[in-house]
C-alpha atoms as a PDB file:
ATOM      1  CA  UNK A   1       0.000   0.000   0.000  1.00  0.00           C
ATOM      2  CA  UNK A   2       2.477   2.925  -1.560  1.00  0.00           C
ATOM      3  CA  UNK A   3       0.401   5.856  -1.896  1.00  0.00           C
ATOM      4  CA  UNK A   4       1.829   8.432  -4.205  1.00  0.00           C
ATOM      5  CA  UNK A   5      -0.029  11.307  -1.946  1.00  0.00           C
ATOM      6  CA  UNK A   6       1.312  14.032  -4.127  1.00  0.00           C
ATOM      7  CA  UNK A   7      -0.836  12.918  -6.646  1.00  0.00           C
ATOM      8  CA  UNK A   8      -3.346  12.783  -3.986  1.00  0.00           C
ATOM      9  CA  UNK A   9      -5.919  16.113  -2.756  1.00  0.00           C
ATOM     10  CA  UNK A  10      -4.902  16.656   0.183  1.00  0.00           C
ATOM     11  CA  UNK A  11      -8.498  15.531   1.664  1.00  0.00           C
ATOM     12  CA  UNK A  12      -8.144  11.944  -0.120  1.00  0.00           C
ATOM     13  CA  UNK A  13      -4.744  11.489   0.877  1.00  0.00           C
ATOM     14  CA  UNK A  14      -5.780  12.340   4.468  1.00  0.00           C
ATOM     15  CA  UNK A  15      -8.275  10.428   4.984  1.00  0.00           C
ATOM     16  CA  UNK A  16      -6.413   6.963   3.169  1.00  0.00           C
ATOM     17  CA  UNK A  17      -4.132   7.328   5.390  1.00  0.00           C
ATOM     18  CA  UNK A  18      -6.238   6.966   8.921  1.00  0.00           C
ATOM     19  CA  UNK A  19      -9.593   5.160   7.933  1.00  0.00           C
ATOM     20  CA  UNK A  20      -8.799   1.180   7.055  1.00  0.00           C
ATOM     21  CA  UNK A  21     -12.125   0.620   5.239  1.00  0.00           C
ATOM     22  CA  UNK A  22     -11.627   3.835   3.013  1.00  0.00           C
ATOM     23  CA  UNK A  23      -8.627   2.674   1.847  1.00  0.00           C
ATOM     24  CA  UNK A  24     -10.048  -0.640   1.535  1.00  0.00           C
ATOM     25  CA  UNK A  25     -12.406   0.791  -1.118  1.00  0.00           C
ATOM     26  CA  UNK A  26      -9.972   2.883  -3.178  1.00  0.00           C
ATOM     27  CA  UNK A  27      -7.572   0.109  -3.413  1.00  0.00           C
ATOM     28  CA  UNK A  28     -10.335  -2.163  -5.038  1.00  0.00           C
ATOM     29  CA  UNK A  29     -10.769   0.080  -7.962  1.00  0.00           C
ATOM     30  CA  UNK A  30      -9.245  -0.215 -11.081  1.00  0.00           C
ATOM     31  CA  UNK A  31      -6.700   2.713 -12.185  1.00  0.00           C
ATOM     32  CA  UNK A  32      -9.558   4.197 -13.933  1.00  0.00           C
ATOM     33  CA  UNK A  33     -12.118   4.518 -10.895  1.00  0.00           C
ATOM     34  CA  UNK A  34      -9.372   5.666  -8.819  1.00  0.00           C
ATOM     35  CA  UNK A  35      -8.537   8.610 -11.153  1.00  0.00           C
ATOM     36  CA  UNK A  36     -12.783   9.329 -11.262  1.00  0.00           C
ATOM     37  CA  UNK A  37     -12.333   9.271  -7.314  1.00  0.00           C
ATOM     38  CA  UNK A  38      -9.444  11.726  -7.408  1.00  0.00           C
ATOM     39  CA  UNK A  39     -11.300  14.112 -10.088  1.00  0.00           C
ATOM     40  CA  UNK A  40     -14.755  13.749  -7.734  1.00  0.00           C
ATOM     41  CA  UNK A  41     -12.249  14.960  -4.851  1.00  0.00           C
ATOM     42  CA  UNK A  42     -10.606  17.791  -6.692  1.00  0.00           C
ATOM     43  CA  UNK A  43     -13.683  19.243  -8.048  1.00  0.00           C
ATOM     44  CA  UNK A  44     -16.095  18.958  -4.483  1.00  0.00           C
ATOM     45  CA  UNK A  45     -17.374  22.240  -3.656  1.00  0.00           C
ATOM     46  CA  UNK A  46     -17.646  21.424  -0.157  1.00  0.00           C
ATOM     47  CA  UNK A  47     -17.160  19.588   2.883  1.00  0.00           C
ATOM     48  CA  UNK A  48     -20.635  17.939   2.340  1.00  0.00           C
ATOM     49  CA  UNK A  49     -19.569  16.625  -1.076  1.00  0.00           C
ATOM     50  CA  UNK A  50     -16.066  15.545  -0.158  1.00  0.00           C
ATOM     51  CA  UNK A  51     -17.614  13.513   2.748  1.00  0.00           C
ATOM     52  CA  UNK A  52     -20.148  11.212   0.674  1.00  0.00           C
ATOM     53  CA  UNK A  53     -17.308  10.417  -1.685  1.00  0.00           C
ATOM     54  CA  UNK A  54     -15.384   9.206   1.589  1.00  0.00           C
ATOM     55  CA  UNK A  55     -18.146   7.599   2.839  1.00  0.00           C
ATOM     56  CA  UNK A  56     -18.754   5.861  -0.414  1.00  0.00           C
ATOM     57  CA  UNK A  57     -15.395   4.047  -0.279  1.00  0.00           C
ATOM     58  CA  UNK A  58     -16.396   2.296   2.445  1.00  0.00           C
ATOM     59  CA  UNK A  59     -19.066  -0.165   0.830  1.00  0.00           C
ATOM     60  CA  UNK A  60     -19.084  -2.194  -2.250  1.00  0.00           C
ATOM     61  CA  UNK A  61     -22.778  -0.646  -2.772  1.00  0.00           C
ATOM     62  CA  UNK A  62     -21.771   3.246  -2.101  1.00  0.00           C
ATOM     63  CA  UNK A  63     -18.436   2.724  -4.888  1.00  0.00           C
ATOM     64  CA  UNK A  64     -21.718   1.839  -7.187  1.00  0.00           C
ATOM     65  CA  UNK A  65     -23.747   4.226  -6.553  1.00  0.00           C
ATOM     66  CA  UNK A  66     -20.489   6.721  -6.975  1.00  0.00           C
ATOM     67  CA  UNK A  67     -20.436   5.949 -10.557  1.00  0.00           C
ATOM     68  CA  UNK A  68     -23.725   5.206 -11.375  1.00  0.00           C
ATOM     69  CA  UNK A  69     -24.611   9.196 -11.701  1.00  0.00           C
ATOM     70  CA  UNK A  70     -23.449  12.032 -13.516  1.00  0.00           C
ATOM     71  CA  UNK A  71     -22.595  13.720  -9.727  1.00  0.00           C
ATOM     72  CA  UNK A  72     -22.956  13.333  -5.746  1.00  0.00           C
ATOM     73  CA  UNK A  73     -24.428  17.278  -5.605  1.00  0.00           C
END
C-alpha cells in the first residue's frame, strides 16, 4: 500500500491514510475509478460533497452508486 499522496488532494490522501475501510475501497478500484475518485475529490465544492465520496469508499454498494450518476451534488 504505496500511496503516491502528491498525486493525492490533500483531503483523499488524508483520509487513506487513517480510515482502514476507506482505503479498503480505493484500493479495489481499477486505475480508472481511482482517477474518477481523485477528479470527484478535486472538483467537491464542499465539505458535504467531499464527505459522501469518503463515505462511499467504504461499501461495495456506495463505490456503485459513486459511478452510477453524472454527480454526488
Amino acid at each position: 500500500m504505496d500511496y503516491q499522496f502528491s498525486n493525492l488532494p490533500l483531503g483523499l490522501g488524508m483520509v487513506l491514510a487513517m480510515n482502514e475501510r476507506a482505503r479498503a475501497g480505493y484500493d479495489s478500484l481499477s486505475e480508472t475509478e481511482k482517477e474518477h475518485i481523485i477528479l470527484k475529490c478535486r472538483d467537491a465544492k464542499s465539505k458535504k460533497e467531499m464527505d459522501r465520496i469518503i463515505d462511499s469508499l467504504s461499501t461495495t454498494e456506495g463505490i456503485a452508486d459513486l459511478f452510477r450518476g453524472p454527480s454526488i451534488g
